[in-house]
PDB file of N, CA and C in Angstrom:
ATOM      1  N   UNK A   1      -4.512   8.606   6.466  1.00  0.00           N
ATOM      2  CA  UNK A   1      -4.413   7.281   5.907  1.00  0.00           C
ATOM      3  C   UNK A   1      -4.242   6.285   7.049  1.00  0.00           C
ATOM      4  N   UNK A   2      -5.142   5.006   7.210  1.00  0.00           N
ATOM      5  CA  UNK A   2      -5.219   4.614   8.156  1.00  0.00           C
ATOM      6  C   UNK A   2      -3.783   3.410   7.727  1.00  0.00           C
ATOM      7  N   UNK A   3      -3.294   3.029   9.118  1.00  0.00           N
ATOM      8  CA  UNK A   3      -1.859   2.014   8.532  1.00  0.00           C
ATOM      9  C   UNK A   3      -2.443   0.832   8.474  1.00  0.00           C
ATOM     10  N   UNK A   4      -1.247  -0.239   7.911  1.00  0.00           N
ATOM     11  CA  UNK A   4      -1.870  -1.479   7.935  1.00  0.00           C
ATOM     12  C   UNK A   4      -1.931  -2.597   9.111  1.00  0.00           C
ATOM     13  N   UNK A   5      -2.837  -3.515   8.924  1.00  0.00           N
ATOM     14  CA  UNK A   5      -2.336  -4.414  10.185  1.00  0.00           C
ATOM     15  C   UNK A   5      -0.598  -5.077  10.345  1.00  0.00           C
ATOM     16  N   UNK A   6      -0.502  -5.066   9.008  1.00  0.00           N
ATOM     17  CA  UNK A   6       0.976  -6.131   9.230  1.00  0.00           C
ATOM     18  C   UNK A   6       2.282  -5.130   8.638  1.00  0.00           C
ATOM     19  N   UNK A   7       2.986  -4.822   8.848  1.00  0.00           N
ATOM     20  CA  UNK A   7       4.713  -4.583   8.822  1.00  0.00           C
ATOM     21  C   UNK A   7       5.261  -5.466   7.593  1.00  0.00           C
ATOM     22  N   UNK A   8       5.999  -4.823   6.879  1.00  0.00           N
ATOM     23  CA  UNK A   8       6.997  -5.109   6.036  1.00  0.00           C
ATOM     24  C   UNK A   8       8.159  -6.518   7.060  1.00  0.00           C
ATOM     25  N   UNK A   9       8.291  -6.287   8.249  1.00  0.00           N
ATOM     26  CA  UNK A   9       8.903  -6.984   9.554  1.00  0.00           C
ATOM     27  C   UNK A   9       8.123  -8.434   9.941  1.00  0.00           C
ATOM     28  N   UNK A  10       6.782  -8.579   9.966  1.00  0.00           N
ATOM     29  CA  UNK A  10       5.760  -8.677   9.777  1.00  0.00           C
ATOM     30  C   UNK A  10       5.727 -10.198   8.612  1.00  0.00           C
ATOM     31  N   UNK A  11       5.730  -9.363   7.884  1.00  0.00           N
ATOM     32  CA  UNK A  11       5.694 -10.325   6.159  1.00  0.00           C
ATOM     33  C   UNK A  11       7.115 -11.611   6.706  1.00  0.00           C
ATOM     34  N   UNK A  12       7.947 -10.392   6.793  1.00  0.00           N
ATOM     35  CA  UNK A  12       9.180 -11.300   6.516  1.00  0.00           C
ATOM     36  C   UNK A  12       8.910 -12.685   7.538  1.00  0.00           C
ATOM     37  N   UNK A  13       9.135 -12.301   8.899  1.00  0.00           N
ATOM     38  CA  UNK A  13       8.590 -13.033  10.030  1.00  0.00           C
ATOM     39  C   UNK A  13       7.912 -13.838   9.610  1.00  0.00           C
ATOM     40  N   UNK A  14       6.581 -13.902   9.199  1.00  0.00           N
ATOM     41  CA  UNK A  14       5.532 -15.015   8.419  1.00  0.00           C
ATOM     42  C   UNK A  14       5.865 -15.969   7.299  1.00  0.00           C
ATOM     43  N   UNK A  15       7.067 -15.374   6.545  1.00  0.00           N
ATOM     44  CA  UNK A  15       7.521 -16.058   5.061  1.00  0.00           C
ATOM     45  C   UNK A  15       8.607 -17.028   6.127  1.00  0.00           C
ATOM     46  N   UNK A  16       9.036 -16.637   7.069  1.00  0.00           N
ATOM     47  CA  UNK A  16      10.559 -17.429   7.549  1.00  0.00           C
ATOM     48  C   UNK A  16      11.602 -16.884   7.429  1.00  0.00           C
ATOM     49  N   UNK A  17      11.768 -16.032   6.868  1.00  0.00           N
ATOM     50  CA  UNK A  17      12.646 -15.024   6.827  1.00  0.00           C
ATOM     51  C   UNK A  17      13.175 -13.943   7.707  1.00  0.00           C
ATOM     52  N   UNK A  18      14.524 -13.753   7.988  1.00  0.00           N
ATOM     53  CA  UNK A  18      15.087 -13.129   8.297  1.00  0.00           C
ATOM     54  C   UNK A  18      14.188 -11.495   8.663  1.00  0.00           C
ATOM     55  N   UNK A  19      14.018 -10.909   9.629  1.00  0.00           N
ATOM     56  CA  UNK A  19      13.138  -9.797   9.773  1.00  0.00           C
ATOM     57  C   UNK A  19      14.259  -8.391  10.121  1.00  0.00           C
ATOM     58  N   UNK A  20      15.371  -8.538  10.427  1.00  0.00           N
ATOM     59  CA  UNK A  20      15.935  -6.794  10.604  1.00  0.00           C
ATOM     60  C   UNK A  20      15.991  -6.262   9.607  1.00  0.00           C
ATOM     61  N   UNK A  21      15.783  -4.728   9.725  1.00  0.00           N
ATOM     62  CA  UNK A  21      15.634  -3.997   8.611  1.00  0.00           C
ATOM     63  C   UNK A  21      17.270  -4.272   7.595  1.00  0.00           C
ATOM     64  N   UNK A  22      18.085  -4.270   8.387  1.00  0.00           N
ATOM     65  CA  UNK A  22      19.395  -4.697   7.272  1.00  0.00           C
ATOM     66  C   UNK A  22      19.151  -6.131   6.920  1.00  0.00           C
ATOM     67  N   UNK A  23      18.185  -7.467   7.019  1.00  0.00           N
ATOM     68  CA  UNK A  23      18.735  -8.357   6.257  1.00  0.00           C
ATOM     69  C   UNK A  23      17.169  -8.384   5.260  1.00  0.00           C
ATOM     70  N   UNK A  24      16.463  -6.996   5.609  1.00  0.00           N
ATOM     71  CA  UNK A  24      15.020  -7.092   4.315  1.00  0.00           C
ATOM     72  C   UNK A  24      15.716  -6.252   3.542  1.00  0.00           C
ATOM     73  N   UNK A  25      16.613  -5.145   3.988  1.00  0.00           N
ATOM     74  CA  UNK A  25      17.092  -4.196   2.689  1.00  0.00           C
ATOM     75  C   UNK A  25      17.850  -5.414   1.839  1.00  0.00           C
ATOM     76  N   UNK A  26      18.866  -6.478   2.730  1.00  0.00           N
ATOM     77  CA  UNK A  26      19.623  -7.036   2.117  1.00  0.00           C
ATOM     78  C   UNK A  26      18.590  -8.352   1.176  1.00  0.00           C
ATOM     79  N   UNK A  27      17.604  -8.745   1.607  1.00  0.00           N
ATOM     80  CA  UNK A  27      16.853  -9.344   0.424  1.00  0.00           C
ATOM     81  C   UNK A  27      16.111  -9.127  -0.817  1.00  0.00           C
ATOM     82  N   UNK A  28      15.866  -7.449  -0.429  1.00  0.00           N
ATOM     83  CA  UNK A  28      15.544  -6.532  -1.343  1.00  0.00           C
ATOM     84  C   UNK A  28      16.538  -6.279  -2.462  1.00  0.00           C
ATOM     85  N   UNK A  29      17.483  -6.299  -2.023  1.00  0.00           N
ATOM     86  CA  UNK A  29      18.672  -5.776  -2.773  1.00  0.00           C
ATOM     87  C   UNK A  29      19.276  -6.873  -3.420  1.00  0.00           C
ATOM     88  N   UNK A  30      19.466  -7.914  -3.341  1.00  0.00           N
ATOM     89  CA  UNK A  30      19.643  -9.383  -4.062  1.00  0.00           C
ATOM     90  C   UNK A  30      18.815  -9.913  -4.469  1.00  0.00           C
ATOM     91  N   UNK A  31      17.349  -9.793  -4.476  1.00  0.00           N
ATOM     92  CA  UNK A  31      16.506 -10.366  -5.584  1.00  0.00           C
ATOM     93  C   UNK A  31      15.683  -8.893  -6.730  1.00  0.00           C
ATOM     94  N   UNK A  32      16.240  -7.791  -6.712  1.00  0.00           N
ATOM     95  CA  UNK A  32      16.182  -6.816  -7.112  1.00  0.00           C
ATOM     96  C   UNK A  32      16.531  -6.692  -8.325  1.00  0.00           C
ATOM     97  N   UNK A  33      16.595  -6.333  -9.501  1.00  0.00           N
ATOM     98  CA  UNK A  33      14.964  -5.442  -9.698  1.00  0.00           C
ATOM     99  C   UNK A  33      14.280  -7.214 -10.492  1.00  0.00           C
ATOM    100  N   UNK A  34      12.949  -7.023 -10.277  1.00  0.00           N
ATOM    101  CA  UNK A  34      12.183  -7.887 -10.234  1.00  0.00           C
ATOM    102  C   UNK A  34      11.343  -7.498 -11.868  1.00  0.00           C
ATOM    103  N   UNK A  35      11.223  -7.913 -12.823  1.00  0.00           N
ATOM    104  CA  UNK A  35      10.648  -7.636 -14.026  1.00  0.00           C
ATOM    105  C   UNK A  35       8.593  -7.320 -13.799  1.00  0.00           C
ATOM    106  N   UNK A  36       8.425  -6.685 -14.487  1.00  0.00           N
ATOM    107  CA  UNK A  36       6.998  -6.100 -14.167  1.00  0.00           C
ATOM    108  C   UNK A  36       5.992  -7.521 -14.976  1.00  0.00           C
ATOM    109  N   UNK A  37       7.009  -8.271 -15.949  1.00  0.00           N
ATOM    110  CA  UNK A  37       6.006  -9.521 -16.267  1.00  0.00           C
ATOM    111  C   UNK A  37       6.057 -10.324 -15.183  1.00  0.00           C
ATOM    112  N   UNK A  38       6.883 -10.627 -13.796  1.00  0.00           N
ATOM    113  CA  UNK A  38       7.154 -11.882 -13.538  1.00  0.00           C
ATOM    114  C   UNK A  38       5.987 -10.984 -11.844  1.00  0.00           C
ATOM    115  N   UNK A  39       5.169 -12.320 -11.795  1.00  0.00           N
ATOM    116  CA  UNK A  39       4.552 -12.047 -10.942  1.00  0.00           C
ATOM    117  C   UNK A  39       5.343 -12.100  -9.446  1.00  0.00           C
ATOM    118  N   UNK A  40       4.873 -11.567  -8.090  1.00  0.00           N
ATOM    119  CA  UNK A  40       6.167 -11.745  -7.393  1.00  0.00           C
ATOM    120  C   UNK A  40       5.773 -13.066  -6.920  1.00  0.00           C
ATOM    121  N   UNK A  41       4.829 -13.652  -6.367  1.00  0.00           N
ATOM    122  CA  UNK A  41       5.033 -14.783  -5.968  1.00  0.00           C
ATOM    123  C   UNK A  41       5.412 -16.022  -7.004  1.00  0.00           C
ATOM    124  N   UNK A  42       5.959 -15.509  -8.284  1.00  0.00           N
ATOM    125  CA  UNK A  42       6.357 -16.412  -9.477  1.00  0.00           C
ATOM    126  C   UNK A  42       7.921 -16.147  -8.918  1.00  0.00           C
ATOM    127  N   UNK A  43       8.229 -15.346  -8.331  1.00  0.00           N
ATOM    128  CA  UNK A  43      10.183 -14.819  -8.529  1.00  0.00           C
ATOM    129  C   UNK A  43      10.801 -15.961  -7.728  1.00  0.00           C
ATOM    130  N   UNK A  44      11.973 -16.612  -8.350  1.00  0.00           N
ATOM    131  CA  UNK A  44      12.482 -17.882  -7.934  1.00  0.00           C
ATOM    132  C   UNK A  44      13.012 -17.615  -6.877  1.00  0.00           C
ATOM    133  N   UNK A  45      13.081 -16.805  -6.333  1.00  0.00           N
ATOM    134  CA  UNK A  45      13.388 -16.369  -4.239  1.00  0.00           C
ATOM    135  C   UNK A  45      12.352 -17.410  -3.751  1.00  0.00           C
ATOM    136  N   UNK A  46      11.249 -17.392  -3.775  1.00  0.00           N
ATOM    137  CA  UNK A  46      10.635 -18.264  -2.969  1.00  0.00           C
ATOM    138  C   UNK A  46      10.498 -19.879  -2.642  1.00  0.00           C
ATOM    139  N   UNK A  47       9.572 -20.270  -1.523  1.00  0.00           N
ATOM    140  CA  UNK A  47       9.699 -21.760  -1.698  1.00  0.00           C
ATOM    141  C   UNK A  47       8.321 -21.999  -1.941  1.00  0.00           C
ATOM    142  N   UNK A  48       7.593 -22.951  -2.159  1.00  0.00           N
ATOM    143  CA  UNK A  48       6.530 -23.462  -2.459  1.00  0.00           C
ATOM    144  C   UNK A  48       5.464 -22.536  -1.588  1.00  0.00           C
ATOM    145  N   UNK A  49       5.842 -23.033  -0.563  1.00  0.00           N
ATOM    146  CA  UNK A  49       4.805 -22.992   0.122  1.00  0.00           C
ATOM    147  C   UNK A  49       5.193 -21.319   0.606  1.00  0.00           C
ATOM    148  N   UNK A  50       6.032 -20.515  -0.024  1.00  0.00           N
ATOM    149  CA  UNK A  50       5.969 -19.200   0.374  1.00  0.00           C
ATOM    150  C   UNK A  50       5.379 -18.532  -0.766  1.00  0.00           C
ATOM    151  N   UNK A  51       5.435 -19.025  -1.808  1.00  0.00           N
ATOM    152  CA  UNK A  51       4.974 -18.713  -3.008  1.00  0.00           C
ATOM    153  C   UNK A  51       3.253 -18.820  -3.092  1.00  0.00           C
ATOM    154  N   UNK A  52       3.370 -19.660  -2.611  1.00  0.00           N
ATOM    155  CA  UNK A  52       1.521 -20.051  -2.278  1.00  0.00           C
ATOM    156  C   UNK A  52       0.583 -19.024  -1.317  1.00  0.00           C
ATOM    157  N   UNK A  53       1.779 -18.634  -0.252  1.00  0.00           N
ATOM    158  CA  UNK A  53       1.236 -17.741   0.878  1.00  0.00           C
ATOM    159  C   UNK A  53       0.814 -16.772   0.115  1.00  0.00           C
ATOM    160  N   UNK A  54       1.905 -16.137  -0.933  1.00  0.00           N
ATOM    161  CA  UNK A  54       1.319 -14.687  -1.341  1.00  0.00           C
ATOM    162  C   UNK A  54       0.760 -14.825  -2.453  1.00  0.00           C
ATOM    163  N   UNK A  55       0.550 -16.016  -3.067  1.00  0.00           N
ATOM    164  CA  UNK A  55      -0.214 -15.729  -4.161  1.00  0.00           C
ATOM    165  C   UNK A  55      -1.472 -15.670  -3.316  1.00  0.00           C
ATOM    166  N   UNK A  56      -2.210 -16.410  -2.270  1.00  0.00           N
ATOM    167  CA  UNK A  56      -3.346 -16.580  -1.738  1.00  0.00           C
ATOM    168  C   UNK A  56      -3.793 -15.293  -1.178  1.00  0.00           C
ATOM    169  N   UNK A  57      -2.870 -14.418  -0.511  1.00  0.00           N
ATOM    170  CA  UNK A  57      -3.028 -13.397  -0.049  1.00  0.00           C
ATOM    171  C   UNK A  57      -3.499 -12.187  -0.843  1.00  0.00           C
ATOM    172  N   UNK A  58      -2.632 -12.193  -2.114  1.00  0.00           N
ATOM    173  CA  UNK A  58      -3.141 -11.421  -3.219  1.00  0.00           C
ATOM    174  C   UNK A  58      -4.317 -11.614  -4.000  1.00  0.00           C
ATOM    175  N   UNK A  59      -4.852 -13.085  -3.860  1.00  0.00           N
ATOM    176  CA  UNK A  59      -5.927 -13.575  -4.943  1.00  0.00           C
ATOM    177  C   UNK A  59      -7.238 -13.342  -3.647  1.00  0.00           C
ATOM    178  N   UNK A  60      -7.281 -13.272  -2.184  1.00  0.00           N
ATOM    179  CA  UNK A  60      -8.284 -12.908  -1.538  1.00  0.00           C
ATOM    180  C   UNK A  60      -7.792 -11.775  -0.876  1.00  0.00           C
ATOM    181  N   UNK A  61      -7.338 -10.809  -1.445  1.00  0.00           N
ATOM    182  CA  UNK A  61      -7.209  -9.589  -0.685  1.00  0.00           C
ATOM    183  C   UNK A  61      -7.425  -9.522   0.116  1.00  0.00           C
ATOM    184  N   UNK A  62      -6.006 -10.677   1.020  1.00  0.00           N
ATOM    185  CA  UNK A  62      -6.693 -10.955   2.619  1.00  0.00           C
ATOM    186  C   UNK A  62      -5.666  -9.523   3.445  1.00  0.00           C
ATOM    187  N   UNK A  63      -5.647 -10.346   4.975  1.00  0.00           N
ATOM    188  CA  UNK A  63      -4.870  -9.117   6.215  1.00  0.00           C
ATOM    189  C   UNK A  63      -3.125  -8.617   5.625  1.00  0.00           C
ATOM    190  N   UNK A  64      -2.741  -9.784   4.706  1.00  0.00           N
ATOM    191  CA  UNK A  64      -1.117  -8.900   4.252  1.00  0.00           C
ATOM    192  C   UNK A  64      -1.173  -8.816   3.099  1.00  0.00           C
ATOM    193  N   UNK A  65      -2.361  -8.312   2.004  1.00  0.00           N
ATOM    194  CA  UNK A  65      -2.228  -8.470   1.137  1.00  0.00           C
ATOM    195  C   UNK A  65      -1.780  -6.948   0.936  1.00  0.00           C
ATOM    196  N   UNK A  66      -2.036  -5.666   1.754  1.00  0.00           N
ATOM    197  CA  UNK A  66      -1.420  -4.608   1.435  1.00  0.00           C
ATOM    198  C   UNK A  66       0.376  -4.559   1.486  1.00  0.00           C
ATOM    199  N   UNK A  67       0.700  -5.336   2.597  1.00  0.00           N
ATOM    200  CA  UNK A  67       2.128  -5.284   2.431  1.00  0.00           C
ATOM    201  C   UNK A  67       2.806  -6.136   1.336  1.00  0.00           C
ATOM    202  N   UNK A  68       1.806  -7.134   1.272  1.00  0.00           N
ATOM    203  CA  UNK A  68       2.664  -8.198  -0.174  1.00  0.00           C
ATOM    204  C   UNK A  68       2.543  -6.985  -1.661  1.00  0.00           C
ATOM    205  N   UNK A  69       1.954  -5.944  -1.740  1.00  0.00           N
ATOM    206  CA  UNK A  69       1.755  -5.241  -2.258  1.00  0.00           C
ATOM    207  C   UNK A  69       3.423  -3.971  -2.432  1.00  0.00           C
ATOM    208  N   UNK A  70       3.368  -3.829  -0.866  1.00  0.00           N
ATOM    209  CA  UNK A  70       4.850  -2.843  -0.697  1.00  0.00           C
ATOM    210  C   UNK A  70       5.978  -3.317  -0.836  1.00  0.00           C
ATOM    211  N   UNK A  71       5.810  -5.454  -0.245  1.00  0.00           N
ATOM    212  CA  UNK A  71       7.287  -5.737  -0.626  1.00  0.00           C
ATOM    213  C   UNK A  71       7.678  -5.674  -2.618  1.00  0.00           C
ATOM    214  N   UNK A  72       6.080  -6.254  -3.356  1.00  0.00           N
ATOM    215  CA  UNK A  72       6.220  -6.351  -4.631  1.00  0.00           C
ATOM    216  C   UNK A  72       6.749  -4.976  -5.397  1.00  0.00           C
ATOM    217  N   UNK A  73       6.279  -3.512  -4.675  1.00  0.00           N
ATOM    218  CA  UNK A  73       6.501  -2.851  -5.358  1.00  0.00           C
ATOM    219  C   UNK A  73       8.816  -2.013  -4.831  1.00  0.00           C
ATOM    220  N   UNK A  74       9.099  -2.790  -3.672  1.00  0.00           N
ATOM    221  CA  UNK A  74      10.090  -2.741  -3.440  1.00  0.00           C
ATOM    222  C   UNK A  74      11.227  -3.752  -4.289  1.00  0.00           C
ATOM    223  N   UNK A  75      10.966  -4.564  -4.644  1.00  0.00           N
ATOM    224  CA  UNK A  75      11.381  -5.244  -5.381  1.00  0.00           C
ATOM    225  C   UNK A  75      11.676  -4.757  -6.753  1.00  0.00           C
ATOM    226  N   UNK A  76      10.278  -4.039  -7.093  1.00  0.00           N
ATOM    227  CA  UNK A  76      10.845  -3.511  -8.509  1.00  0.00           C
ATOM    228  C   UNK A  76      11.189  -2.283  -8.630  1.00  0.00           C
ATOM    229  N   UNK A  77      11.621  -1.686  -7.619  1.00  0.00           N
ATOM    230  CA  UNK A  77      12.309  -0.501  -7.340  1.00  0.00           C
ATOM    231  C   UNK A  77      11.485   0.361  -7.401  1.00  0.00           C
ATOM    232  N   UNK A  78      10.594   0.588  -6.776  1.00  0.00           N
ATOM    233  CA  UNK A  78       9.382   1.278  -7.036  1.00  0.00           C
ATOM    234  C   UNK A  78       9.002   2.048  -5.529  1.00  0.00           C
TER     235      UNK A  78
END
């Protein structure tokens, strides 16, 4: 399985966010568990314009759209 271009480290870094693995477990873990109706770039954690990043990313299955994929499915405990 070939890996991806971008890191879970990566994402965070790009959103503005905090990137050590203890403060993504710790964002994971406070906006957790995430409902399977609520889209993630709908989840009120975000800001506009972070919300926009991943919806865009997901709607052109662009370079982080696999990890916006791993943080969404970390979120819902998955």
């Amino acid at each position: 399985m070939e890996q991806g271009i971008h890191t879970i480290r990566d994402l965070f870094a790009q959103l503005g966010l905090q990137n050590s693995d203890a403060e993504i477990a710790a964002f994971i873990k406070a906006h957790s568990p995430l409902p399977d109706f609520v889209r993630l770039a709908d989840a009120p954690c975000w800001t506009e314009s972070q919300a926009t990043f991943l919806r865009e990313e997901l709607a052109e299955d662009g370079d982080w759209a696999e990890v916006v994929d791993q943080l969404s499915a970390a979120l819902r405990g998955r």
